[in-house]
N, C-alpha and C. Protein backbone atom coordinates (compact mmCIF):
# COMPACT_ATOMS: atom_id res chain seq x y z
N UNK A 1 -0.78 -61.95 40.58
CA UNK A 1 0.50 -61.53 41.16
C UNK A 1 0.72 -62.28 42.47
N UNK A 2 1.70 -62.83 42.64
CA UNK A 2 2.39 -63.42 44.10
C UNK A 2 2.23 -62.67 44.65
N UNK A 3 2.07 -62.27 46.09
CA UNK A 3 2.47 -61.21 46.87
C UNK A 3 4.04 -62.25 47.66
N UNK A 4 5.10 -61.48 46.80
CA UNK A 4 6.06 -61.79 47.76
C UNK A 4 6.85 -60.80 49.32
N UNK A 5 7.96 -61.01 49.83
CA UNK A 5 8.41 -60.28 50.56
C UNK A 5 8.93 -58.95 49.98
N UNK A 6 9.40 -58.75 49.12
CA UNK A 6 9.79 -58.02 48.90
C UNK A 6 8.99 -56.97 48.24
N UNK A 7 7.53 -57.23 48.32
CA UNK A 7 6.09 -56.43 47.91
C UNK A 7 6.06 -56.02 49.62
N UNK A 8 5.95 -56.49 50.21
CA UNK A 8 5.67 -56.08 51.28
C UNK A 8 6.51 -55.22 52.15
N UNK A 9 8.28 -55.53 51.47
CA UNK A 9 9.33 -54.50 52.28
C UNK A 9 9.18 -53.51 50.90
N UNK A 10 8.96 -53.08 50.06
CA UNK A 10 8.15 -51.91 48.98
C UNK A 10 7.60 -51.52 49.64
N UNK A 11 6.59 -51.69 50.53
CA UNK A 11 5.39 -51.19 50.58
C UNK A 11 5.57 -50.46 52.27
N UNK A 12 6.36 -51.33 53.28
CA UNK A 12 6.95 -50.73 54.38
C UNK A 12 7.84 -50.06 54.74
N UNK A 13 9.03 -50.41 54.04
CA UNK A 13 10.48 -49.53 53.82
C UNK A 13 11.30 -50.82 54.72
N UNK A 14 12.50 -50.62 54.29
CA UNK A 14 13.53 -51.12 54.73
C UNK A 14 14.32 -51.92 55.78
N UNK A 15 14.19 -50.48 56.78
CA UNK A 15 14.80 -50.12 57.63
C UNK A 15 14.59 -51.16 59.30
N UNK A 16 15.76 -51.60 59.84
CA UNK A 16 15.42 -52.91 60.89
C UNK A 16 16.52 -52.03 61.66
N UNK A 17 16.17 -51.94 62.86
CA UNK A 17 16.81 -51.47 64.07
C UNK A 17 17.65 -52.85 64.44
N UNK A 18 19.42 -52.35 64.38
CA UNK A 18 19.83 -53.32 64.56
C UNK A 18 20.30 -52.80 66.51
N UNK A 19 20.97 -53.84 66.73
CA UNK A 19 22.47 -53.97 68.02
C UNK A 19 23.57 -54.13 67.41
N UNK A 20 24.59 -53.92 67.85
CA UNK A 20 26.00 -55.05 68.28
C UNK A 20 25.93 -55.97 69.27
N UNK A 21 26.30 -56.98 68.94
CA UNK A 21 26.45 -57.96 70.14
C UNK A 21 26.87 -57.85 71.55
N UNK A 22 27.83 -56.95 71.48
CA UNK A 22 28.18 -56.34 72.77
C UNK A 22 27.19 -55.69 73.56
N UNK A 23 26.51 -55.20 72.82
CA UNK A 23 25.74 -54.17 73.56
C UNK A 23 24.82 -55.20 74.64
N UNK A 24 24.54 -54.14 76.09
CA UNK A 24 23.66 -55.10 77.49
C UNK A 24 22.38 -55.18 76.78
N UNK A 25 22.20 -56.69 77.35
CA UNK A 25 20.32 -56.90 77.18
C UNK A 25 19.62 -55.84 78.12
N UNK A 26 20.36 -54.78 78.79
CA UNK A 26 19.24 -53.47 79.33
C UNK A 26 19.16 -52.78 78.06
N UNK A 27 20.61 -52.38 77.75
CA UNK A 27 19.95 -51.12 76.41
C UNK A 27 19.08 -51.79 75.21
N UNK A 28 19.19 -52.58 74.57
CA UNK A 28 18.39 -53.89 73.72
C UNK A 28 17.11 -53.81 74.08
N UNK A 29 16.88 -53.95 75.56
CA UNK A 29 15.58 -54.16 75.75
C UNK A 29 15.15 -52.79 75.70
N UNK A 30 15.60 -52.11 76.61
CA UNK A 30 15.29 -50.17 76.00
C UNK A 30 15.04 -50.25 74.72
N UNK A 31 15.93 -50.23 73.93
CA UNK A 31 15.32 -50.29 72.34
C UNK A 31 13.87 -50.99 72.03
N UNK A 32 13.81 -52.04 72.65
CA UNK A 32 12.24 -52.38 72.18
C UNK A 32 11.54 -51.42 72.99
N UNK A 33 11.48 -51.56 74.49
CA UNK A 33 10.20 -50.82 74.70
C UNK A 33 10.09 -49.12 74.00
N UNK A 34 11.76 -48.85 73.79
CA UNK A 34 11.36 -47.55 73.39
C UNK A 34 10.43 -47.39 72.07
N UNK A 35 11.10 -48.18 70.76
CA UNK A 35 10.21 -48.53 69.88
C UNK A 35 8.79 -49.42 69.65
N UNK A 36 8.56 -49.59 70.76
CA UNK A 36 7.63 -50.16 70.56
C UNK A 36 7.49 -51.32 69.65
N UNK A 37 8.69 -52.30 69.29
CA UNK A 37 8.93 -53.35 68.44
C UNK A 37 9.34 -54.97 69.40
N UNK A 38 9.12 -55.80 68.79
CA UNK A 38 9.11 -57.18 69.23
C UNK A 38 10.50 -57.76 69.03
N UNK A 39 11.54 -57.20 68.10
CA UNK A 39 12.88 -57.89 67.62
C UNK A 39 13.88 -57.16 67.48
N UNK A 40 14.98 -57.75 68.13
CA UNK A 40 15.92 -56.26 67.29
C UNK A 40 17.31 -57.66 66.75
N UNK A 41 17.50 -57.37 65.00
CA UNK A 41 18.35 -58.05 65.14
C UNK A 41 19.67 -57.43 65.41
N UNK A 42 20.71 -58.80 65.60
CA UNK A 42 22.01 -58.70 66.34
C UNK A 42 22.80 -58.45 65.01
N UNK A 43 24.09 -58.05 64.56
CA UNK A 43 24.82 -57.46 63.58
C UNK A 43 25.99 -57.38 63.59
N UNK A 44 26.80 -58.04 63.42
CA UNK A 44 28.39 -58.25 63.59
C UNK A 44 28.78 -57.42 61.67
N UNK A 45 29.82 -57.97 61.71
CA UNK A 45 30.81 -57.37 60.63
C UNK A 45 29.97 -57.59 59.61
N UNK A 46 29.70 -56.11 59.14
CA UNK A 46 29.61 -56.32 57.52
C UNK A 46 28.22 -56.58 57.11
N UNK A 47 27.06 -55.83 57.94
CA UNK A 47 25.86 -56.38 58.36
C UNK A 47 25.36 -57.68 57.90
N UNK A 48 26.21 -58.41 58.25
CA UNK A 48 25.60 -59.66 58.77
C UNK A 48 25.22 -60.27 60.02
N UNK A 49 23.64 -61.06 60.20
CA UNK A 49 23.02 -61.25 60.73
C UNK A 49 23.89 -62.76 62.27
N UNK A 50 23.92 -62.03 63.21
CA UNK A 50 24.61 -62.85 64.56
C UNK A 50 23.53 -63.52 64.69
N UNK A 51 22.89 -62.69 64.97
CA UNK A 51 21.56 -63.51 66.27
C UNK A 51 20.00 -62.67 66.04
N UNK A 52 19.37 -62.87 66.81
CA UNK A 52 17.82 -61.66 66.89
C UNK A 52 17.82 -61.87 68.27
N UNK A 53 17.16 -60.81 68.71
CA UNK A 53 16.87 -60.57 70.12
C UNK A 53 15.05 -60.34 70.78
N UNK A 54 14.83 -61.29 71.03
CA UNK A 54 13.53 -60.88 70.62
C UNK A 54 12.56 -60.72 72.35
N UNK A 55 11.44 -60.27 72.58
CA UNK A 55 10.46 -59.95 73.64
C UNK A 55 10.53 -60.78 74.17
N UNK A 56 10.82 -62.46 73.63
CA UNK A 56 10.39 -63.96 74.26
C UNK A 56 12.38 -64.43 74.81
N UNK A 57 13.06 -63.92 74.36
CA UNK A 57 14.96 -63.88 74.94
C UNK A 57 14.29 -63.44 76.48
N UNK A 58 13.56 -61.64 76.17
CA UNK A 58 14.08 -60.93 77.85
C UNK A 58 13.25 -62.00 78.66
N UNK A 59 11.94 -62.38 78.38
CA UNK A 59 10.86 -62.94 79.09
C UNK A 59 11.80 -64.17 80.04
N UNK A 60 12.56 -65.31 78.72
CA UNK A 60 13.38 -66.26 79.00
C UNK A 60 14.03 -65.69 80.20
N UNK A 61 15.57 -64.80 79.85
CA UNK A 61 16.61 -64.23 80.72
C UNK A 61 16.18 -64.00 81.65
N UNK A 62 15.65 -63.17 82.12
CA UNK A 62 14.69 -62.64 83.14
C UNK A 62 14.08 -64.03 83.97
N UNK A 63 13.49 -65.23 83.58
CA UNK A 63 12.63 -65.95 84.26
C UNK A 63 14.13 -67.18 84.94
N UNK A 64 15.25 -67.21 84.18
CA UNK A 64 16.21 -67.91 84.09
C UNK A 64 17.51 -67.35 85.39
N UNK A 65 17.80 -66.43 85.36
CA UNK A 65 18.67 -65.42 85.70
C UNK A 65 17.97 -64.61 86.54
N UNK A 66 17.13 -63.24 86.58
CA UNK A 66 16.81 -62.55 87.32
C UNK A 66 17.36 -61.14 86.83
N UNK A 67 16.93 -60.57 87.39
CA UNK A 67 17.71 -58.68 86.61
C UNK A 67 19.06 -58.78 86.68
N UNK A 68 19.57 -59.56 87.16
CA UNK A 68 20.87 -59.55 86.93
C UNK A 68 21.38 -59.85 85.17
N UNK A 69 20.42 -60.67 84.26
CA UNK A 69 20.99 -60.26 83.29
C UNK A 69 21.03 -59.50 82.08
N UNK A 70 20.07 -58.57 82.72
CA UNK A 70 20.53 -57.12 81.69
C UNK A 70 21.44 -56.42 82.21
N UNK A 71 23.30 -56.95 82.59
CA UNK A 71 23.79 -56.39 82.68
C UNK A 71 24.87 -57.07 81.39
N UNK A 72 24.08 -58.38 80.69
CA UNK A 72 24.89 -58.85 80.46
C UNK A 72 24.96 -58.57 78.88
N UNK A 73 25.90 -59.20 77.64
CA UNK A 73 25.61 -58.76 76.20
C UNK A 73 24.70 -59.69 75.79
N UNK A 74 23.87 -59.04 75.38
CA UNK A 74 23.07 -59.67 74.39
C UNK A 74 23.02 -60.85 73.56
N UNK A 75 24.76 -60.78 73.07
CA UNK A 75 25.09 -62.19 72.58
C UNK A 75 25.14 -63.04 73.78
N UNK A 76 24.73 -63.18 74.45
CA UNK A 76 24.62 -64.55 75.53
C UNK A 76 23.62 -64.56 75.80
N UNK A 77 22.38 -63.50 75.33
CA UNK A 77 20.93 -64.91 75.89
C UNK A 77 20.68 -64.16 74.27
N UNK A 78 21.17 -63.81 73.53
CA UNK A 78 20.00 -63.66 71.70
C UNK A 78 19.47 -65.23 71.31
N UNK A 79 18.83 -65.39 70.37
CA UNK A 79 18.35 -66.23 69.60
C UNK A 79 19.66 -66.70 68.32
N UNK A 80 20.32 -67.29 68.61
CA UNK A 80 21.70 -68.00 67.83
C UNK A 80 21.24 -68.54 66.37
N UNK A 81 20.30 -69.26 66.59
CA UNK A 81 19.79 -69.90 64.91
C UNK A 81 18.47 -69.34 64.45
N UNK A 82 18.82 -67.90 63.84
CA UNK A 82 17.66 -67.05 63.11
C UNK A 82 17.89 -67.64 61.88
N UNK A 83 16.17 -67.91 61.33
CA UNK A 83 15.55 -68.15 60.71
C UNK A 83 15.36 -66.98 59.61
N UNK A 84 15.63 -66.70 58.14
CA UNK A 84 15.78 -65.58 57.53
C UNK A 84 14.88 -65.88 55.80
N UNK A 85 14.52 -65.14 55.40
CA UNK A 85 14.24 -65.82 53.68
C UNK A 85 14.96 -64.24 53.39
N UNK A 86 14.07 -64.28 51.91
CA UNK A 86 14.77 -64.03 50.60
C UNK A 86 13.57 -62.72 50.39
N UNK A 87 13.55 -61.91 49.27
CA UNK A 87 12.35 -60.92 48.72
C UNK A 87 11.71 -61.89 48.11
N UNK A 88 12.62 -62.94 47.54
CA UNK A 88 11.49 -63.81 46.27
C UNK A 88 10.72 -64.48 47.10
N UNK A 89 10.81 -65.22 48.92
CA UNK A 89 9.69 -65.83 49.70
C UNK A 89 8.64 -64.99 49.22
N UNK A 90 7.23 -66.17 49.37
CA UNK A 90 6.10 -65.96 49.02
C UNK A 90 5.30 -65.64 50.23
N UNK A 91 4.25 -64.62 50.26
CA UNK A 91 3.81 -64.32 51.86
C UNK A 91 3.41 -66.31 52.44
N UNK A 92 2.75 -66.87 51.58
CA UNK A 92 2.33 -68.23 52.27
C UNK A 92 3.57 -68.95 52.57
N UNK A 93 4.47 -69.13 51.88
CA UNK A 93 6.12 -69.22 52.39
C UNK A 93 6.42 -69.14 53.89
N UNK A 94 6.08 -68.07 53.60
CA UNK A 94 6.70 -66.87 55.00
C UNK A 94 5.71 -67.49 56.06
N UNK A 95 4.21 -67.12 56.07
CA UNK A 95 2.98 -67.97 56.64
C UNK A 95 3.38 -69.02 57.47
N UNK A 96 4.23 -69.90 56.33
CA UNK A 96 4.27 -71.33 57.01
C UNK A 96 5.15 -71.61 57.41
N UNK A 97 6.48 -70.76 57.28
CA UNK A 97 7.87 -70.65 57.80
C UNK A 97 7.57 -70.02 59.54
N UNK A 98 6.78 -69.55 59.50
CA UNK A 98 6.52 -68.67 60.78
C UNK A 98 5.90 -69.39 61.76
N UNK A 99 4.45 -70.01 61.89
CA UNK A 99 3.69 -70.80 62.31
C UNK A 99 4.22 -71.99 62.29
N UNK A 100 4.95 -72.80 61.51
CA UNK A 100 5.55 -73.91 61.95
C UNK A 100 6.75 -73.89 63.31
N UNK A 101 7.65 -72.29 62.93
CA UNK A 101 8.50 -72.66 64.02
C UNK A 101 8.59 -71.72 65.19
N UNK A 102 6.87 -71.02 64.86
CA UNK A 102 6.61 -70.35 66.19
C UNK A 102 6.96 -68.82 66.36
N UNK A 103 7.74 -68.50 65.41
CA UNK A 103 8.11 -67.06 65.78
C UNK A 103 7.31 -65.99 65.14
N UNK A 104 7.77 -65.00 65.45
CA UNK A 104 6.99 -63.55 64.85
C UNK A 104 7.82 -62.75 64.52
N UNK A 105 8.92 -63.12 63.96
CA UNK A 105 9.79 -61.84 63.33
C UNK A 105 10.57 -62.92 62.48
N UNK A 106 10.94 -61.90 60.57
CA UNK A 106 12.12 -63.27 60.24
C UNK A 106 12.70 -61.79 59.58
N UNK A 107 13.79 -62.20 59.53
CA UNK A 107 14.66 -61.18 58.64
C UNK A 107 15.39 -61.28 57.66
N UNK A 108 15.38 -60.54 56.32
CA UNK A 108 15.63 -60.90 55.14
C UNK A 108 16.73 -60.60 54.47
N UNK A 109 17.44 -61.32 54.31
CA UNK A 109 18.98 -61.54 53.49
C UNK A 109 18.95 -61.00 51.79
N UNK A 110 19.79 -60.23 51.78
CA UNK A 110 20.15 -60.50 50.30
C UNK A 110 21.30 -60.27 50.45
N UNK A 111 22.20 -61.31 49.28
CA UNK A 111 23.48 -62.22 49.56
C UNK A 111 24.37 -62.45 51.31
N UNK A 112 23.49 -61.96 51.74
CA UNK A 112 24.32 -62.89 53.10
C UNK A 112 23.75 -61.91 54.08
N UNK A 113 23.39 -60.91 53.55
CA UNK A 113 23.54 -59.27 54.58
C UNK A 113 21.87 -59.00 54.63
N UNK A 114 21.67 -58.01 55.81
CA UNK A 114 20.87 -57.70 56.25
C UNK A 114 19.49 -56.87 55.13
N UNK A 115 18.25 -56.98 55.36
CA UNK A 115 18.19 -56.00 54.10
C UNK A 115 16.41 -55.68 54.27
N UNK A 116 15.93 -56.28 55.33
CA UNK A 116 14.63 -55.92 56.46
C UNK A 116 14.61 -56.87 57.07
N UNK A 117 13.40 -56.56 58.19
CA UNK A 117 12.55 -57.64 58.67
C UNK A 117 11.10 -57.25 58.25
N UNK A 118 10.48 -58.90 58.62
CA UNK A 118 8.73 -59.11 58.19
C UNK A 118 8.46 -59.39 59.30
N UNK A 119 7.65 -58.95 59.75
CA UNK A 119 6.84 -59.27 61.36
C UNK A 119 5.48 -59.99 60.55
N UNK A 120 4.96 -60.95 61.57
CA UNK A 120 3.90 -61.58 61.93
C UNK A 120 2.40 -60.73 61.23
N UNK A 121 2.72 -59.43 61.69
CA UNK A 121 1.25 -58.60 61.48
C UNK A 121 1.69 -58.02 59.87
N UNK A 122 3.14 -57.94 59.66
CA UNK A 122 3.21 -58.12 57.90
C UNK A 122 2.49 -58.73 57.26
N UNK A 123 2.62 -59.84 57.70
CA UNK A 123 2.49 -61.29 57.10
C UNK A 123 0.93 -61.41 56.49
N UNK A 124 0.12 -60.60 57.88
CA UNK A 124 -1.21 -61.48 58.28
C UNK A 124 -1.62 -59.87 57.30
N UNK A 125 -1.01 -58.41 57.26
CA UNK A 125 -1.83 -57.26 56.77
C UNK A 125 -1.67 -57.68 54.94
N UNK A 126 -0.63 -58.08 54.58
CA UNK A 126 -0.37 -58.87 53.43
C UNK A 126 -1.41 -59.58 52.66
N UNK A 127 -1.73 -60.53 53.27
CA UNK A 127 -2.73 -62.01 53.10
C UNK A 127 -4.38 -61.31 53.57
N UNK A 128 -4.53 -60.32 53.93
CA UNK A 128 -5.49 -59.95 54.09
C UNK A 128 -5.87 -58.92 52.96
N UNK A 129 -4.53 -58.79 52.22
CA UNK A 129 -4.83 -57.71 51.21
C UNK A 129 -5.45 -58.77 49.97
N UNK A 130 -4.33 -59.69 49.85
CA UNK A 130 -4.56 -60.60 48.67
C UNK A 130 -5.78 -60.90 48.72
N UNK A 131 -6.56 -61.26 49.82
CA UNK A 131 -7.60 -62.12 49.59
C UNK A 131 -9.02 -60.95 49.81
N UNK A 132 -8.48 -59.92 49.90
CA UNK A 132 -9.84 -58.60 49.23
C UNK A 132 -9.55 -58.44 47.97
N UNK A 133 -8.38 -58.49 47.81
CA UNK A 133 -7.84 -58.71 45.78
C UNK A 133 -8.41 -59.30 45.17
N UNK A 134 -8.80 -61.02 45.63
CA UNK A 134 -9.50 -61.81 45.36
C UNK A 134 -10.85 -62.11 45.01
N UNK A 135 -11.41 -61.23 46.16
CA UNK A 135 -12.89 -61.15 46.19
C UNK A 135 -12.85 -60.31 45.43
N UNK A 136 -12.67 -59.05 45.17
CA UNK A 136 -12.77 -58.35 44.45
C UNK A 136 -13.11 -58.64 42.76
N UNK A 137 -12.15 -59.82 42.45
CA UNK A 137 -12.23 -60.21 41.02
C UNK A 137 -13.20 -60.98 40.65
N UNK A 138 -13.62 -61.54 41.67
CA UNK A 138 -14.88 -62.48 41.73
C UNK A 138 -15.97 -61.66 41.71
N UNK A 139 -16.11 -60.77 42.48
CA UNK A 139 -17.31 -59.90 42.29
C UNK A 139 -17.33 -59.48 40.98
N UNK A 140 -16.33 -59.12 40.31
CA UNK A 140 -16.57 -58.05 39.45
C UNK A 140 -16.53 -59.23 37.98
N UNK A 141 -15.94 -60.12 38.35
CA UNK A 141 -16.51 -61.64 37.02
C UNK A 141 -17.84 -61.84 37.42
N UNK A 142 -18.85 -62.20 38.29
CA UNK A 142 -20.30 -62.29 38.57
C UNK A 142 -21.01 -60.91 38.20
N UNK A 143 -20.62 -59.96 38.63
CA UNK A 143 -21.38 -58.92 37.82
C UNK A 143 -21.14 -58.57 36.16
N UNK A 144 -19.79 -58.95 35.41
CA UNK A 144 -19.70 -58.66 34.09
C UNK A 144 -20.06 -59.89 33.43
């Protein structure tokens, strides 16, 4: 069996804490620390995907600007060109989609619209399953 994304949003549920664009990078960032999460994506009409907002935006804004800009919307310091797959991506897909362009959150489209996100520690609790799957079959071909 592949382990694709959509084994893994089965297995987590759904559900991605979005924004509106409007909304201040203070409340945004409230949302992460309140949740305790790394991304929140951005959501214009029709849940489709604006932007993501992610831990490494406030770090940016903040080092760029100063507290002055969590007064501002979100759509002016988010992440503009999010990176997104499919349920059919393959976790090594995803693996190498991630590590090549550095991030830790991607969020998954079906036909255009919002429909989860996969974090980094998805990715890695995933690939850690497959490959006890693995051993597993091997053991049990050497013992039969």
């Amino acid at each position: 069996m592949t382990n694709t994304v959509k084994a893994i949003l089965d297995q987590k549920g759904r559900d991605v804490l979005t924004a509106a664009p409007d909304a201040s990078v203070a409340d945004v960032t409230k949302l992460l620390s309140d949740k305790r999460i790394g991304a929140v994506v951005i959501t214009g009409v029709d849940n489709r995907i604006s932007g993501i907002f992610t831990e490494r935006d406030v770090l940016n804004a903040v080092a760029r600007a100063g507290s002055s800009c969590l007064e501002r919307p979100v759509a002016a310091l988010m992440t503009t060109r999010v990176f997104t797959c499919s349920e059919k991506t393959t976790v090594n897909e995803l693996m190498e989609l991630m590590t090549r362009n550095r991030f830790r959150h991607v969020p998954v489209e079906i036909d255009g619209r919002l429909a989860g996100i996969v974090s980094i520690g998805d990715v890695v609790k995933a690939r850690m399953a497959e490959v006890e799957m693995e051993a597993e079959h091997i053991k049990a071909y050497i013992a039969g």
